[in-house]
PDB file of N, CA and C in Angstrom:
ATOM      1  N   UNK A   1     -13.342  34.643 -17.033  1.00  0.00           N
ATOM      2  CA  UNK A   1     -13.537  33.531 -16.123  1.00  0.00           C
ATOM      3  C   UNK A   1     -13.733  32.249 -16.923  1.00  0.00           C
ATOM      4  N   UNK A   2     -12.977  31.164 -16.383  1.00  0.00           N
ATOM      5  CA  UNK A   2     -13.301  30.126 -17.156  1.00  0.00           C
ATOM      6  C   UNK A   2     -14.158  29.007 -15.814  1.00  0.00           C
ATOM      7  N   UNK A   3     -14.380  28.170 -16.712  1.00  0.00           N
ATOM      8  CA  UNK A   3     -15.717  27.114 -15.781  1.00  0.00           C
ATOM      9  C   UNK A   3     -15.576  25.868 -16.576  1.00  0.00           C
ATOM     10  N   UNK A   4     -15.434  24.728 -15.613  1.00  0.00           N
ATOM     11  CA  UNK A   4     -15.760  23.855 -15.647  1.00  0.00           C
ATOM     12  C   UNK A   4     -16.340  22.429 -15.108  1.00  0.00           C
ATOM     13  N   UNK A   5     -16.810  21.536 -15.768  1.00  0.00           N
ATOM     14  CA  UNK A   5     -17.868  20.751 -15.192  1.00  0.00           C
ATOM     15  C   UNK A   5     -17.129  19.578 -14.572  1.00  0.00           C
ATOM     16  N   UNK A   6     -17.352  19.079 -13.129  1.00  0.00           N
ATOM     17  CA  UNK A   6     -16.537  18.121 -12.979  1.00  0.00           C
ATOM     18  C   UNK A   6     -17.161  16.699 -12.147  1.00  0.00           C
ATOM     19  N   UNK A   7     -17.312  16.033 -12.284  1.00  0.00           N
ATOM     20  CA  UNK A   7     -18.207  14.721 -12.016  1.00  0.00           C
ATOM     21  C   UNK A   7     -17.541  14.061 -11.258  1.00  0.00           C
ATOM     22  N   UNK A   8     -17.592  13.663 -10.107  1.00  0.00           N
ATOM     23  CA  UNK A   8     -17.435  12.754  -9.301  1.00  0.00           C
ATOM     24  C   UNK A   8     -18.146  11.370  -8.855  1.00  0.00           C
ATOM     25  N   UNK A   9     -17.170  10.517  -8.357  1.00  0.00           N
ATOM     26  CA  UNK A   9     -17.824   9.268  -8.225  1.00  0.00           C
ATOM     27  C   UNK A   9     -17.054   9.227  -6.397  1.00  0.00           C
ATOM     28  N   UNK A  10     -17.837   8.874  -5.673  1.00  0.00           N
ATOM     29  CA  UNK A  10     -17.526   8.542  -4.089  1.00  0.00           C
ATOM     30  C   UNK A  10     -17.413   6.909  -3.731  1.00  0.00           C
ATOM     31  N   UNK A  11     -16.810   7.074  -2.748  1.00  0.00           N
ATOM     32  CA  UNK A  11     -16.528   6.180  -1.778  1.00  0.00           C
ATOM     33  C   UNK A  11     -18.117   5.469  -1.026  1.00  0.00           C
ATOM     34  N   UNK A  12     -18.501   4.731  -0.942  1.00  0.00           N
ATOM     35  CA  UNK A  12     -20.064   4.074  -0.651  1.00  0.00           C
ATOM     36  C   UNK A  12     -19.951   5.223   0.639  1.00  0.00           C
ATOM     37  N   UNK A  13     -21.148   5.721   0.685  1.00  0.00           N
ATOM     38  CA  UNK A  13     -21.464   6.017   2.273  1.00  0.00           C
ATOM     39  C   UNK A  13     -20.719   7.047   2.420  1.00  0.00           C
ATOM     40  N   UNK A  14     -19.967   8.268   0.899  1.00  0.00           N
ATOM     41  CA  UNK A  14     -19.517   8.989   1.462  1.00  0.00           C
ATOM     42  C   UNK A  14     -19.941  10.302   0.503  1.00  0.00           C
ATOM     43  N   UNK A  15     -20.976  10.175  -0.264  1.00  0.00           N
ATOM     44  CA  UNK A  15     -21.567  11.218  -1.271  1.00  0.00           C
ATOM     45  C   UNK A  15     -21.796  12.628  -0.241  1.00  0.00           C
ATOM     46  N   UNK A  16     -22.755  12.399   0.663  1.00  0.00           N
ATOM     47  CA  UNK A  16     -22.876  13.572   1.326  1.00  0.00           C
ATOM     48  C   UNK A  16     -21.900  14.110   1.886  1.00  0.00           C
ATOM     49  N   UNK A  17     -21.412  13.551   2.670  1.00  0.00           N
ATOM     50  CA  UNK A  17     -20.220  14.551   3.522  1.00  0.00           C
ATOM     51  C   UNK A  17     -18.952  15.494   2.300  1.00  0.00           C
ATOM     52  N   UNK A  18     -18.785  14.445   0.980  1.00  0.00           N
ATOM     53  CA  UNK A  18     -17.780  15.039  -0.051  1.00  0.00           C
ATOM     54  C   UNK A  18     -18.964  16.232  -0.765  1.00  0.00           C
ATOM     55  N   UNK A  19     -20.072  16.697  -1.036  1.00  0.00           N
ATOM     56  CA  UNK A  19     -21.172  17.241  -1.192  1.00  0.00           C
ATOM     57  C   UNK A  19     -21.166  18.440  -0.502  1.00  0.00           C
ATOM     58  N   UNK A  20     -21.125  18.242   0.398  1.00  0.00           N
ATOM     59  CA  UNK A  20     -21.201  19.323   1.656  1.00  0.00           C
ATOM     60  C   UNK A  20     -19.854  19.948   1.704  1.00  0.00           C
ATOM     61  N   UNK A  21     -18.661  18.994   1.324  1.00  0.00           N
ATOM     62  CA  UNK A  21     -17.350  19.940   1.649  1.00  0.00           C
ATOM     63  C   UNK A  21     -17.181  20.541   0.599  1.00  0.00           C
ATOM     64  N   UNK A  22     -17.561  20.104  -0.732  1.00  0.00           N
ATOM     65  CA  UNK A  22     -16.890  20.880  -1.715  1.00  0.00           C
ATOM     66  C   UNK A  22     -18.040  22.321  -2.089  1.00  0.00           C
ATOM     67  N   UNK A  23     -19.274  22.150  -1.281  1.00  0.00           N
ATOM     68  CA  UNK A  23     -20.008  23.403  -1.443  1.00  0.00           C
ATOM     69  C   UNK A  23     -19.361  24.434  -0.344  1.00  0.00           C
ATOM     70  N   UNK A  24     -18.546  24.381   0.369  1.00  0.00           N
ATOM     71  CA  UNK A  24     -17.940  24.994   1.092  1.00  0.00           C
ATOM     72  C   UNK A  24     -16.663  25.574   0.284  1.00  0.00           C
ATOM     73  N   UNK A  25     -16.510  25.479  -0.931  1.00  0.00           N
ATOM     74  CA  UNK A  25     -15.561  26.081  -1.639  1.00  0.00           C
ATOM     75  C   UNK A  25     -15.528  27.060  -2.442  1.00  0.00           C
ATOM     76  N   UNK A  26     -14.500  28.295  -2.464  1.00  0.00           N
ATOM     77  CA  UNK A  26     -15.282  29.451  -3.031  1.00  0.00           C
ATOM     78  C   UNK A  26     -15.063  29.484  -4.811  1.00  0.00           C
ATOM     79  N   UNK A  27     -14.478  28.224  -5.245  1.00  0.00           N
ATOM     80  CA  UNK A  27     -14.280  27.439  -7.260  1.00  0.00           C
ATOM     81  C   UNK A  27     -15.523  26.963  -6.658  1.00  0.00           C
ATOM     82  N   UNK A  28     -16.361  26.738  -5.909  1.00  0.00           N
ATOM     83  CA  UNK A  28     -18.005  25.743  -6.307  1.00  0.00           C
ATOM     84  C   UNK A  28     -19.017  26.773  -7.078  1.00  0.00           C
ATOM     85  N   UNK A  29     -19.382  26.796  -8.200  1.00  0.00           N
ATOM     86  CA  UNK A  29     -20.710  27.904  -8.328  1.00  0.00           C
ATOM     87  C   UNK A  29     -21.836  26.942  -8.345  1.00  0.00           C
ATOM     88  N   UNK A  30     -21.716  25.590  -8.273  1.00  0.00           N
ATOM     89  CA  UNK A  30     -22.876  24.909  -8.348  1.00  0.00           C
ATOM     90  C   UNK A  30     -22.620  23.641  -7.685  1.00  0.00           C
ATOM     91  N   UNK A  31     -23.188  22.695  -6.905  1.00  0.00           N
ATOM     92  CA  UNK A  31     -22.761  21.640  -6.084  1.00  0.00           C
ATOM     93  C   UNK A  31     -24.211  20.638  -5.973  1.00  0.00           C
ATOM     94  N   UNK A  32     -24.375  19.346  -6.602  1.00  0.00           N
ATOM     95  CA  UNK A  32     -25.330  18.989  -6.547  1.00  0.00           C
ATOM     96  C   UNK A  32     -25.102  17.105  -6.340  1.00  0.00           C
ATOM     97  N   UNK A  33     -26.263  16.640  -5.430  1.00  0.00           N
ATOM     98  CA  UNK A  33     -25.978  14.808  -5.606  1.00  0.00           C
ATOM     99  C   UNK A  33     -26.516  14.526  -6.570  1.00  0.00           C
ATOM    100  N   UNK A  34     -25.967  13.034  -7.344  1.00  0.00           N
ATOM    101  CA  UNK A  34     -26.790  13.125  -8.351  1.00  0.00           C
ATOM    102  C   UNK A  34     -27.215  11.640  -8.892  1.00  0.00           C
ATOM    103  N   UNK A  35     -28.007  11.224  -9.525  1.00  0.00           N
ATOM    104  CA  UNK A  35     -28.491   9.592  -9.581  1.00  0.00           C
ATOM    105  C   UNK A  35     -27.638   9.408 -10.884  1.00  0.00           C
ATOM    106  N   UNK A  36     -27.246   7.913 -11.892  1.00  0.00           N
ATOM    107  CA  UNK A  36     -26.559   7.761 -12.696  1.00  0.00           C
ATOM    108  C   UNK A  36     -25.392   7.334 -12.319  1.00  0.00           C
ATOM    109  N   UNK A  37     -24.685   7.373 -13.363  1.00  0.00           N
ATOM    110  CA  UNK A  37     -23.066   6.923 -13.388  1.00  0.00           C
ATOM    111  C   UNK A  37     -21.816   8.033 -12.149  1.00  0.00           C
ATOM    112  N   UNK A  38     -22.583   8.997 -11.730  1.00  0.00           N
ATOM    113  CA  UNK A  38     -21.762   9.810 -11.092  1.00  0.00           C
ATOM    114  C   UNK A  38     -22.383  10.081  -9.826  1.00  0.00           C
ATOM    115  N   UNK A  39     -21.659  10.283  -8.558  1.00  0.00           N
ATOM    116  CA  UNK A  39     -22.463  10.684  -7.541  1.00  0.00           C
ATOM    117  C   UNK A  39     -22.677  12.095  -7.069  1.00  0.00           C
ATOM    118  N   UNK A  40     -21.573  13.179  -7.596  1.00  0.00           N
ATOM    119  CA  UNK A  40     -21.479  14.510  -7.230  1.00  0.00           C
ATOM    120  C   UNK A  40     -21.151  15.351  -8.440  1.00  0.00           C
ATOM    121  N   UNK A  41     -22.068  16.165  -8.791  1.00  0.00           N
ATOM    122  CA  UNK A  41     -21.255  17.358  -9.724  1.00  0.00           C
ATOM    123  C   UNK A  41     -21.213  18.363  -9.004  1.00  0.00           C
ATOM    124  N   UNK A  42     -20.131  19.813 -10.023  1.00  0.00           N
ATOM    125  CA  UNK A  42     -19.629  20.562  -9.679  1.00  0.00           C
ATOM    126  C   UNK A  42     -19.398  21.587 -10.601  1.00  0.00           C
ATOM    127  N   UNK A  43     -20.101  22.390 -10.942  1.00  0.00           N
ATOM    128  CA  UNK A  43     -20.023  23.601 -11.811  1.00  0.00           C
ATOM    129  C   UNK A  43     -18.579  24.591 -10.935  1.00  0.00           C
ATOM    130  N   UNK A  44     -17.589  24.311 -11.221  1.00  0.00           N
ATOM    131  CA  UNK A  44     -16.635  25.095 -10.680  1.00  0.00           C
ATOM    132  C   UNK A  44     -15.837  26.288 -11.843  1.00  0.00           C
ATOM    133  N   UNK A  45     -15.760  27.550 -11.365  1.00  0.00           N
ATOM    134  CA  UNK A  45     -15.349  28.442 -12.041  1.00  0.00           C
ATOM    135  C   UNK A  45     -13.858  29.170 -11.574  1.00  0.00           C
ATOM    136  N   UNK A  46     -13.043  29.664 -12.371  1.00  0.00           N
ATOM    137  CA  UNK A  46     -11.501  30.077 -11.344  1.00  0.00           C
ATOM    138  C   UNK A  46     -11.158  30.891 -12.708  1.00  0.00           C
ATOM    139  N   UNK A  47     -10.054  32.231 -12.423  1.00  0.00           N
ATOM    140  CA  UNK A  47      -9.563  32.950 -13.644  1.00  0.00           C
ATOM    141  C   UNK A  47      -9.216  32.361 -14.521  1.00  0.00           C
ATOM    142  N   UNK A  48      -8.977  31.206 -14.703  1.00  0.00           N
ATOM    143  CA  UNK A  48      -8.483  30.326 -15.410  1.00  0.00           C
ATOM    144  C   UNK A  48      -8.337  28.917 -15.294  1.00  0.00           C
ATOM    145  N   UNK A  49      -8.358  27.727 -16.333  1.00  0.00           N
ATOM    146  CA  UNK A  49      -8.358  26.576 -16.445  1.00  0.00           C
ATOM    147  C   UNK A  49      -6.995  26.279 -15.530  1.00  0.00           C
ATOM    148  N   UNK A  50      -6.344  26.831 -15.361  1.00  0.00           N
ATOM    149  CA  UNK A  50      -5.222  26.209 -14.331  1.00  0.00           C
ATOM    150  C   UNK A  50      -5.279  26.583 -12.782  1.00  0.00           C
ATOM    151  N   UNK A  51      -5.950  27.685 -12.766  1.00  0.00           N
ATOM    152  CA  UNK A  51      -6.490  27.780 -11.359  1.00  0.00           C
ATOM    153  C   UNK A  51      -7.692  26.483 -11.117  1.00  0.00           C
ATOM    154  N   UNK A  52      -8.514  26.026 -11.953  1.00  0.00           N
ATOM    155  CA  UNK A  52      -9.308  25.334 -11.720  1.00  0.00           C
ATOM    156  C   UNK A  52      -8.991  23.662 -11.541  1.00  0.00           C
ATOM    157  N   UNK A  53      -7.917  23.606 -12.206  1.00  0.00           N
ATOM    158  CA  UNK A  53      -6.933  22.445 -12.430  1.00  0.00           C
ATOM    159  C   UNK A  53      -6.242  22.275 -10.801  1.00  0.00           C
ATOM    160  N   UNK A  54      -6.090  23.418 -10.413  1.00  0.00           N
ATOM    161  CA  UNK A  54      -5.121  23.381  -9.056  1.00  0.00           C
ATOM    162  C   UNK A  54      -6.318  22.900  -7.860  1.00  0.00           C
ATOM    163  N   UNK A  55      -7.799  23.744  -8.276  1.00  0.00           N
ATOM    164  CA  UNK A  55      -8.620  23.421  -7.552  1.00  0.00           C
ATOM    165  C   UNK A  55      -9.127  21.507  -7.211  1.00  0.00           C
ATOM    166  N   UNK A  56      -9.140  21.295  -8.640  1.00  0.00           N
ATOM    167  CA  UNK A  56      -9.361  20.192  -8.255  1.00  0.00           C
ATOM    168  C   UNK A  56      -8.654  18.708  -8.431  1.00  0.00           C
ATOM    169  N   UNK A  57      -6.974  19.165  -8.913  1.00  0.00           N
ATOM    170  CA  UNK A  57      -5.655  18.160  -8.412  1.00  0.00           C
ATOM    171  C   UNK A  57      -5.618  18.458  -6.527  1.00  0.00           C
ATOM    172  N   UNK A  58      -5.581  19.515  -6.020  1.00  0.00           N
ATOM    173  CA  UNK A  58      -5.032  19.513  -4.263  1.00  0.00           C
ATOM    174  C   UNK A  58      -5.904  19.718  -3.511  1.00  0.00           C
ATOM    175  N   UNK A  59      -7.224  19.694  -3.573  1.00  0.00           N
ATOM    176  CA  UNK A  59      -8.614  19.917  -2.669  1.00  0.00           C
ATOM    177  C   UNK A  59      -9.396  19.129  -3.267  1.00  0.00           C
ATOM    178  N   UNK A  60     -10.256  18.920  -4.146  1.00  0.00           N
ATOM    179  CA  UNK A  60     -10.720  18.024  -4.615  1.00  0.00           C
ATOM    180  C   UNK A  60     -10.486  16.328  -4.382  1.00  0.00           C
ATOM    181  N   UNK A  61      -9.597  16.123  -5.478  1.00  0.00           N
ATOM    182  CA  UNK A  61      -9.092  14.736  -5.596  1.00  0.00           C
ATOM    183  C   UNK A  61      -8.512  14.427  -4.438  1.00  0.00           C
ATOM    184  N   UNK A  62      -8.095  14.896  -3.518  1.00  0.00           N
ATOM    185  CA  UNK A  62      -7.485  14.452  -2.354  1.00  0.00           C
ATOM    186  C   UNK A  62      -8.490  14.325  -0.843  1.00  0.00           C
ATOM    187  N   UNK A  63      -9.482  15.173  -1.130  1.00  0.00           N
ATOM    188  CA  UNK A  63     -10.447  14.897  -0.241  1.00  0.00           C
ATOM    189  C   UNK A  63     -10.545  13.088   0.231  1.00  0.00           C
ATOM    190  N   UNK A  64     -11.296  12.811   1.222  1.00  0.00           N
ATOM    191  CA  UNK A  64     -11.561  11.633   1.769  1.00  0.00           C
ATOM    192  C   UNK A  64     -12.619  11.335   1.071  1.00  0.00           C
ATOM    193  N   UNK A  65     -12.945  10.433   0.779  1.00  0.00           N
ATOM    194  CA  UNK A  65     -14.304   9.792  -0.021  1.00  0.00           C
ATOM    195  C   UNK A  65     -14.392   9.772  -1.356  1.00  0.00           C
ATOM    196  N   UNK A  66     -13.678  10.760  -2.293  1.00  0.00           N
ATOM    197  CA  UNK A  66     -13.409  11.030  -3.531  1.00  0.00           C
ATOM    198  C   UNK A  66     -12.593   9.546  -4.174  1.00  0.00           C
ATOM    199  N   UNK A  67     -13.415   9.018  -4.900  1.00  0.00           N
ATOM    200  CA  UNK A  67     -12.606   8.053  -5.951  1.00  0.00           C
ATOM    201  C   UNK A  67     -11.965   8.296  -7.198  1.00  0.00           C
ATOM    202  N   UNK A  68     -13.031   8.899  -7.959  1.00  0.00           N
ATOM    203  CA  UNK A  68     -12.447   9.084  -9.306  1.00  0.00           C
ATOM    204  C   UNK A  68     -13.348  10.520  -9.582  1.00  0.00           C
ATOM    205  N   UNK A  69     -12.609  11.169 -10.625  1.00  0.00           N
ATOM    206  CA  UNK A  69     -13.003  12.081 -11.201  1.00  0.00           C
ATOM    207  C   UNK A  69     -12.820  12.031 -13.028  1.00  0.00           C
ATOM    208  N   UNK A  70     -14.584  13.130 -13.428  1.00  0.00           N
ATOM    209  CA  UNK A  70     -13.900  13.455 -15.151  1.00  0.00           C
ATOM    210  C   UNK A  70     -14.315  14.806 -15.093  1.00  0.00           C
ATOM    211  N   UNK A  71     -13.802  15.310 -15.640  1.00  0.00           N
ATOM    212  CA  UNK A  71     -13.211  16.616 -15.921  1.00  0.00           C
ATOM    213  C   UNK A  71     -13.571  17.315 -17.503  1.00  0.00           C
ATOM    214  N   UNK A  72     -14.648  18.459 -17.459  1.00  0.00           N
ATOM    215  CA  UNK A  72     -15.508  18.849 -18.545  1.00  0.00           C
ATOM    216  C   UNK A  72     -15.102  20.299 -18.814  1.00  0.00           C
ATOM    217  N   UNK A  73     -14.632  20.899 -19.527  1.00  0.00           N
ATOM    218  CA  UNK A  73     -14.311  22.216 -19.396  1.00  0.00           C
ATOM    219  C   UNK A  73     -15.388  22.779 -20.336  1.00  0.00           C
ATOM    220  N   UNK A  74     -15.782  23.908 -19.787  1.00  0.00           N
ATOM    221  CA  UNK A  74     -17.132  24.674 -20.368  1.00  0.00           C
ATOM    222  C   UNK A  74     -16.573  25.451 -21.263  1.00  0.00           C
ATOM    223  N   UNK A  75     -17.303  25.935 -22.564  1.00  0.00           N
ATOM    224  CA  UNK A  75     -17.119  26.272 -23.536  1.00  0.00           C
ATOM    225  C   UNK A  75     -17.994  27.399 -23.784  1.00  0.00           C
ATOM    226  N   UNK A  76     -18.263  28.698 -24.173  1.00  0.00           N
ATOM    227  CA  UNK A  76     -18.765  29.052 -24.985  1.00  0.00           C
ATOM    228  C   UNK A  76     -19.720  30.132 -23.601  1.00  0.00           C
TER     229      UNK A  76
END
């Protein structure tokens, strides 16, 4: 299994609802709001870095409220 960390930044006024949808996903193992430079992380795990890649190019990033994303791949 691979995992990685992925940080989001929202749309004003739209942290919770993108929060709530992506804990509804079965790549979420961890879903949290968060104070700082980012508004949402995401401990997401998938058989592989390209399953996780798919997770969050066509569900993720396309969600409503989602601005930008960075993208941390876990190691070790």
């Amino acid at each position: 299994m691979d995992e990685a960390l992925i940080l989001i930044n929202t749309e004003i006024g739209s942290m919770e609802k993108v929060n709530e949808e992506i804990k509804q996903m079965k790549e979420a193992q961890r879903v949290a709001m968060l104070t700082g430079p980012y508004d949402v992380m995401v401990l997401a795990r998938g058989e592989s870095v390209d399953e996780i890649s798919y997770t969050l190019m066509n569900k993720i990033r396309k969600m409503n409220g989602v601005k930008e994303t960075t993208t941390n791949v876990v190691f070790g």
